[in-house]
C-alpha atoms as a PDB file:
ATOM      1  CA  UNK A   1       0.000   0.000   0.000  1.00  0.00           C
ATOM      2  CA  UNK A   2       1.130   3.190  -0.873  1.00  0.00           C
ATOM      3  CA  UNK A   3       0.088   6.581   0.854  1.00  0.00           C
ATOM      4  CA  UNK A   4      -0.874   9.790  -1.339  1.00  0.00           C
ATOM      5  CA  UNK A   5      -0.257  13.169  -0.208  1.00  0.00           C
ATOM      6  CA  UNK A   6      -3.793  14.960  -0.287  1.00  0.00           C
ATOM      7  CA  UNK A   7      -3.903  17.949  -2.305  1.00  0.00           C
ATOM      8  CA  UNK A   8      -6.606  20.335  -2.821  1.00  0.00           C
ATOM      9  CA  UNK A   9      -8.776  20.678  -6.076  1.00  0.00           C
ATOM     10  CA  UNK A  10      -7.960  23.619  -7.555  1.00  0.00           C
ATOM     11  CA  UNK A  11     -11.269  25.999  -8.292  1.00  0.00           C
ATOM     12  CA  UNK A  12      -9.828  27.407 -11.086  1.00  0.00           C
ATOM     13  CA  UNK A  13     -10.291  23.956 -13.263  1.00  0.00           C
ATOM     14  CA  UNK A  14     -13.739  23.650 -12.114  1.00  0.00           C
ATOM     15  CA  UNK A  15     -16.901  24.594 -13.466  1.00  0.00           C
ATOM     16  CA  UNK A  16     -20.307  23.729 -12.636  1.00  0.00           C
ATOM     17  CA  UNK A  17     -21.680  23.704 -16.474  1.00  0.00           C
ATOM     18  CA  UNK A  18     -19.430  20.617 -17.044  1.00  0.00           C
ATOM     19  CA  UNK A  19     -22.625  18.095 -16.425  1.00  0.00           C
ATOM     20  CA  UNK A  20     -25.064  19.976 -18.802  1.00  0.00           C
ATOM     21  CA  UNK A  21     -23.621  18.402 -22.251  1.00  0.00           C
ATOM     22  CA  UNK A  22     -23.892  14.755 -20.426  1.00  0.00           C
ATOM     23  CA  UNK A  23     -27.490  16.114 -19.207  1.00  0.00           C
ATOM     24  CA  UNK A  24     -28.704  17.427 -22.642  1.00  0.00           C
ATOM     25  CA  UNK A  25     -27.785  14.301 -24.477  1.00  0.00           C
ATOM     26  CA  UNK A  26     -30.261  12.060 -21.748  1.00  0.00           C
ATOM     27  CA  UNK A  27     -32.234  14.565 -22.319  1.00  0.00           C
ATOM     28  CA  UNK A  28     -32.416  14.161 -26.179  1.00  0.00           C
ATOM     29  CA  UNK A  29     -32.169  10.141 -25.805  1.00  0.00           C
ATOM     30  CA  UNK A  30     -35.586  10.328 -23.480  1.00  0.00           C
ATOM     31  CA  UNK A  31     -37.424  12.576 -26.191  1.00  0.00           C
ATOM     32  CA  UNK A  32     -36.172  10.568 -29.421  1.00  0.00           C
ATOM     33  CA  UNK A  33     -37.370   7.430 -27.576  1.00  0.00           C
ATOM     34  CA  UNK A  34     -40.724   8.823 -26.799  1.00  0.00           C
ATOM     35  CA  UNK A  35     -41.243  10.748 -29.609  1.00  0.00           C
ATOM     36  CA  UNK A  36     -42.000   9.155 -33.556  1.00  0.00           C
ATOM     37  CA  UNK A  37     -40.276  10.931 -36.442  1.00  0.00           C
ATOM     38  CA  UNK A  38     -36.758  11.862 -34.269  1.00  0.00           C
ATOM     39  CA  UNK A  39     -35.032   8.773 -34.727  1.00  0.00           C
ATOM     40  CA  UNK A  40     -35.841   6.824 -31.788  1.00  0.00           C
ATOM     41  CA  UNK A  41     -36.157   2.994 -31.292  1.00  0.00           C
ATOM     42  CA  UNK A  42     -39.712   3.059 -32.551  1.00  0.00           C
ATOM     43  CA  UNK A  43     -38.837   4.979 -35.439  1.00  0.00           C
ATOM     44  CA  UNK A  44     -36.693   2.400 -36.773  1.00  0.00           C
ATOM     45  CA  UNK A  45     -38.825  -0.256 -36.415  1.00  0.00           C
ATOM     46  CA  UNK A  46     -42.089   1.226 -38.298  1.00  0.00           C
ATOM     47  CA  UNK A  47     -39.083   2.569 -40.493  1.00  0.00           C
ATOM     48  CA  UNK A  48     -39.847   6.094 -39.668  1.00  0.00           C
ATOM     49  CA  UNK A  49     -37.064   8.580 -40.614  1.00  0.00           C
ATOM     50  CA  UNK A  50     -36.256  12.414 -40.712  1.00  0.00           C
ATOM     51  CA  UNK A  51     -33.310  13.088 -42.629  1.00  0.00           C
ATOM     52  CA  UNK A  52     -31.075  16.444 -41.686  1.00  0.00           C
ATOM     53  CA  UNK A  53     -31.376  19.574 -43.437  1.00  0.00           C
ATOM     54  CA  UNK A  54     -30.090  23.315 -43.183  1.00  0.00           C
ATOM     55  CA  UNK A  55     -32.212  26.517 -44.590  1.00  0.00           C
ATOM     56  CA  UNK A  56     -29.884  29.685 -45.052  1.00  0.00           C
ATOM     57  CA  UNK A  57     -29.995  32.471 -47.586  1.00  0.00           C
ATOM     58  CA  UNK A  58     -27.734  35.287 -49.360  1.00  0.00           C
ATOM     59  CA  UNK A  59     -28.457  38.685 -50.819  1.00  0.00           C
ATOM     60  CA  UNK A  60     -31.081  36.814 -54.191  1.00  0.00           C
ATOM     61  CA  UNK A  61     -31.390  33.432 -52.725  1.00  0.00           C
ATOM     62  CA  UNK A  62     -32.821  30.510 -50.385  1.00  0.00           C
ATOM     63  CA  UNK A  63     -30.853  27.585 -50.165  1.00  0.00           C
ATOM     64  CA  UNK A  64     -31.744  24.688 -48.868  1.00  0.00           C
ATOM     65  CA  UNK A  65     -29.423  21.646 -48.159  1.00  0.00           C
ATOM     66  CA  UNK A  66     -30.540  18.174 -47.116  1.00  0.00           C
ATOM     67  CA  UNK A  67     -28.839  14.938 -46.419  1.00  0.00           C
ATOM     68  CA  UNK A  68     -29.952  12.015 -48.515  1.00  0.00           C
ATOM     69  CA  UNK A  69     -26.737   9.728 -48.511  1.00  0.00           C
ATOM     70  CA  UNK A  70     -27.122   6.353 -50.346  1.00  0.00           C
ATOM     71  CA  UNK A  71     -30.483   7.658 -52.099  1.00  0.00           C
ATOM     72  CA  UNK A  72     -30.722   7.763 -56.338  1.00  0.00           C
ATOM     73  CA  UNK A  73     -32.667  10.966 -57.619  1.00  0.00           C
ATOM     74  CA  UNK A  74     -35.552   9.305 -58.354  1.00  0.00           C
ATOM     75  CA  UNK A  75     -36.510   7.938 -55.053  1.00  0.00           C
ATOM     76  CA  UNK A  76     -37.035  12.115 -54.174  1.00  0.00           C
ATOM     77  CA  UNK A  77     -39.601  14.146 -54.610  1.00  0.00           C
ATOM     78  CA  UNK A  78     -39.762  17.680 -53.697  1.00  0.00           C
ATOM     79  CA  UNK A  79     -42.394  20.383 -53.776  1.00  0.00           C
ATOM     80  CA  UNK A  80     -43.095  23.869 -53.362  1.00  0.00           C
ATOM     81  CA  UNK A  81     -46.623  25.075 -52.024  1.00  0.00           C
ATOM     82  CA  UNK A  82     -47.526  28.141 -50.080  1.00  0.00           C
ATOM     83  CA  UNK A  83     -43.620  29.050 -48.888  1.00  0.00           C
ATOM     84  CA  UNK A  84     -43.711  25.715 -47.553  1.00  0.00           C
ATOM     85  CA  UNK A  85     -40.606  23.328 -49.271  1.00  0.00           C
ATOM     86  CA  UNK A  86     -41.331  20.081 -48.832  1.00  0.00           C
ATOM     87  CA  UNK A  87     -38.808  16.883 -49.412  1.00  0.00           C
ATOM     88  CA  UNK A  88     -39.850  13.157 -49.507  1.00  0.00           C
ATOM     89  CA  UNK A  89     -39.130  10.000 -50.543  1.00  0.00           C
ATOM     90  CA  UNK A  90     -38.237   6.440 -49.615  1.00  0.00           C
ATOM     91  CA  UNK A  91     -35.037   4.817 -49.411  1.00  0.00           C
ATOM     92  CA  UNK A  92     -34.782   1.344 -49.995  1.00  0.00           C
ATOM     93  CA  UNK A  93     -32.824  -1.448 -48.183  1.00  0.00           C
ATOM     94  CA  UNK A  94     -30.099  -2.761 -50.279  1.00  0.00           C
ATOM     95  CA  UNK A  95     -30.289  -5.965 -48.927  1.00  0.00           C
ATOM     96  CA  UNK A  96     -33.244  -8.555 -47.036  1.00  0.00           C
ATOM     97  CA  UNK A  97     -32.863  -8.563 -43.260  1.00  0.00           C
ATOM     98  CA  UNK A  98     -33.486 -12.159 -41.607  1.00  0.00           C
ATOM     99  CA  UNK A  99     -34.039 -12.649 -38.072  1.00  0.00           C
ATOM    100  CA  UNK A 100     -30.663 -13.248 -36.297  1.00  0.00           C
ATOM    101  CA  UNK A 101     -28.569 -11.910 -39.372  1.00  0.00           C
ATOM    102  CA  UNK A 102     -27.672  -8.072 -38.131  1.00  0.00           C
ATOM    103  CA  UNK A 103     -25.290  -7.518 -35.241  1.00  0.00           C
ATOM    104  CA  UNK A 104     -26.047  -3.861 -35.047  1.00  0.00           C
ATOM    105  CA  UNK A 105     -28.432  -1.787 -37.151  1.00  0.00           C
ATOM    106  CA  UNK A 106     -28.328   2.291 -37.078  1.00  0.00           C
ATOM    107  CA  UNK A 107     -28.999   3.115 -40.972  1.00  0.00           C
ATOM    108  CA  UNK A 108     -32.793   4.151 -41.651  1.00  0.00           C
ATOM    109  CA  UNK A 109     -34.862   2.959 -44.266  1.00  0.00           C
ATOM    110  CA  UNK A 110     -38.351   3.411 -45.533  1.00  0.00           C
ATOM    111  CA  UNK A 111     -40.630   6.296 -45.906  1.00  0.00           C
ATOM    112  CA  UNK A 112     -39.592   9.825 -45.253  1.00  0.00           C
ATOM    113  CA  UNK A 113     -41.398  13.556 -45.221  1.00  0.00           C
ATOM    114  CA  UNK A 114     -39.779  16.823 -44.636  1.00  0.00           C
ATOM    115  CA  UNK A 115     -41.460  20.355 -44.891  1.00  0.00           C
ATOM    116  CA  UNK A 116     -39.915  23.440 -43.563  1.00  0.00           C
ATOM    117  CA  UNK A 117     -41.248  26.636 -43.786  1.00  0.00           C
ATOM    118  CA  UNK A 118     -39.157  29.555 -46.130  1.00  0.00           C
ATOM    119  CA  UNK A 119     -37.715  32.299 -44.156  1.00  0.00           C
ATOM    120  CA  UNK A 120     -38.908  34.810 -47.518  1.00  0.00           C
ATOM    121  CA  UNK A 121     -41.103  34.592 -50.227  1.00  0.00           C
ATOM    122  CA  UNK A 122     -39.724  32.846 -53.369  1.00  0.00           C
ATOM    123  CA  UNK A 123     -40.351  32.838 -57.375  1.00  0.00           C
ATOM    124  CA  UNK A 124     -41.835  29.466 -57.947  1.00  0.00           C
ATOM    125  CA  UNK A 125     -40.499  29.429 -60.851  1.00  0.00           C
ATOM    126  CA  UNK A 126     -37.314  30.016 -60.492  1.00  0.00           C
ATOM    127  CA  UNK A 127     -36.481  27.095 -58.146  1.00  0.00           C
ATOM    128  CA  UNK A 128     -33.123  24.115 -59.095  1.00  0.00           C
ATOM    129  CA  UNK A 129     -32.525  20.947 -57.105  1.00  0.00           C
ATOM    130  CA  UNK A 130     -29.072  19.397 -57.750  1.00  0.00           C
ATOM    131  CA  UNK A 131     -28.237  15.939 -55.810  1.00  0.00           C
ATOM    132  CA  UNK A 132     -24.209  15.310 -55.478  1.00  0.00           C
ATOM    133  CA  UNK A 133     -22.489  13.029 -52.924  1.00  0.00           C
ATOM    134  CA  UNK A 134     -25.513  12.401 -50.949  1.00  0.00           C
ATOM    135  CA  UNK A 135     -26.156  15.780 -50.488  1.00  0.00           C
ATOM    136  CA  UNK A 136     -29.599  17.636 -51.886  1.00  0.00           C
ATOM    137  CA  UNK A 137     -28.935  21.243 -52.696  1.00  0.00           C
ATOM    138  CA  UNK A 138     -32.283  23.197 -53.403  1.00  0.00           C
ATOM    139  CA  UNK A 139     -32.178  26.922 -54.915  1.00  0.00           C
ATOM    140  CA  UNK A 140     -34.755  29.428 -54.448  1.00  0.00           C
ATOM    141  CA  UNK A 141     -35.117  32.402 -56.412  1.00  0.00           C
ATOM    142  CA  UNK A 142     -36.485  35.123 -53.374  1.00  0.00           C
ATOM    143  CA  UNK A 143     -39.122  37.403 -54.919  1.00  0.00           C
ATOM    144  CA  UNK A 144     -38.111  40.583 -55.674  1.00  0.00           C
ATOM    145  CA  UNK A 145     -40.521  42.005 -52.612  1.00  0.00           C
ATOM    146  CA  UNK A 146     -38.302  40.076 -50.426  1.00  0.00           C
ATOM    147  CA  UNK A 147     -34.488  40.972 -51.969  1.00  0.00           C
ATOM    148  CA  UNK A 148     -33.135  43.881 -49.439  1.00  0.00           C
ATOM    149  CA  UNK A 149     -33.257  47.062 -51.309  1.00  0.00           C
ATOM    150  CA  UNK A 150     -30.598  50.493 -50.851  1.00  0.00           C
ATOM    151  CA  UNK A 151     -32.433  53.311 -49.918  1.00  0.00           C
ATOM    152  CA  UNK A 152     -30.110  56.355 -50.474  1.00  0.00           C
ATOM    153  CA  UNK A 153     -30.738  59.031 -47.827  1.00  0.00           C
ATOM    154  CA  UNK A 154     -30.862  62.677 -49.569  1.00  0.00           C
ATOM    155  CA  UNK A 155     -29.554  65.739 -47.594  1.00  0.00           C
ATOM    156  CA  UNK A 156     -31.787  68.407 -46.876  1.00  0.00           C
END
């Protein structure tokens, strides 16, 4: 046996926020559990799934960016209705699952449905979907009500 000199923890190194990133993830397990359509145990097996997806804009368009990895172009459908974009589509499983045959399973398959609300009005028809690497790009033409316009001030 071996003795250890006590020493003091220093308060410097300490902070009491350290627990909250451990807390927040139990908190997001307990709600994609309970909830369908967030990925939870459920979810896979009625082969619910909500794929990721990121909305930002510049100066004369809406961008929207979703992933879709493993997906061909014509298992997607997308629409545009009311400022509401809307992405859905099924992806298929490559191969036929027996009972017994998977050691772990975390991929989603089936059915999906996303809608998300535009930040602006858009031109309807001025709207391009490209699909590279997994990745669906949408482009949205804003309307021209919704492009920020320079007001020059006059002096008096």
């Amino acid at each position: 046996m071996s003795l250890i000199r006590y020493q003091a923890p220093e308060l410097s190194t300490w902070s009491p926020f350290i627990g909250l990133s451990t807390l927040r993830d139990e908190m997001n397990r307990l709600f994609d559990v309970s909830q369908p359509g967030f990925g939870g145990r459920e979810d896979r097996l009625l082969g619910v799934w909500s794929p990721p997806l990121d909305v930002f804009q510049d100066k004369d368009h809406v961008f929207v960016k979703c992933e879709l990895p493993g997906m061909k172009k014509e298992d997607i459908q997308i629409s545009l209705h009311e400022n509401t974009l809307t992405v859905s589509g099924e992806r298929k499983q490559e191969r036929e699952v027996r009972e017994g045959d998977s050691y772990r399973s975390e991929r989603f398959f089936g059915r999906f449905h996303r809608s998300v609300t535009l930040p602006v009005s858009v031109q309807t028809d001025h709207v391009t979907a490209q699909y590279k690497d997994g990745i669906l790009t949408v482009s949205l033409a804003k309307a021209e009500d919704a492009k920020p316009k320079h007001i020059e001030v006059q002096v008096a």
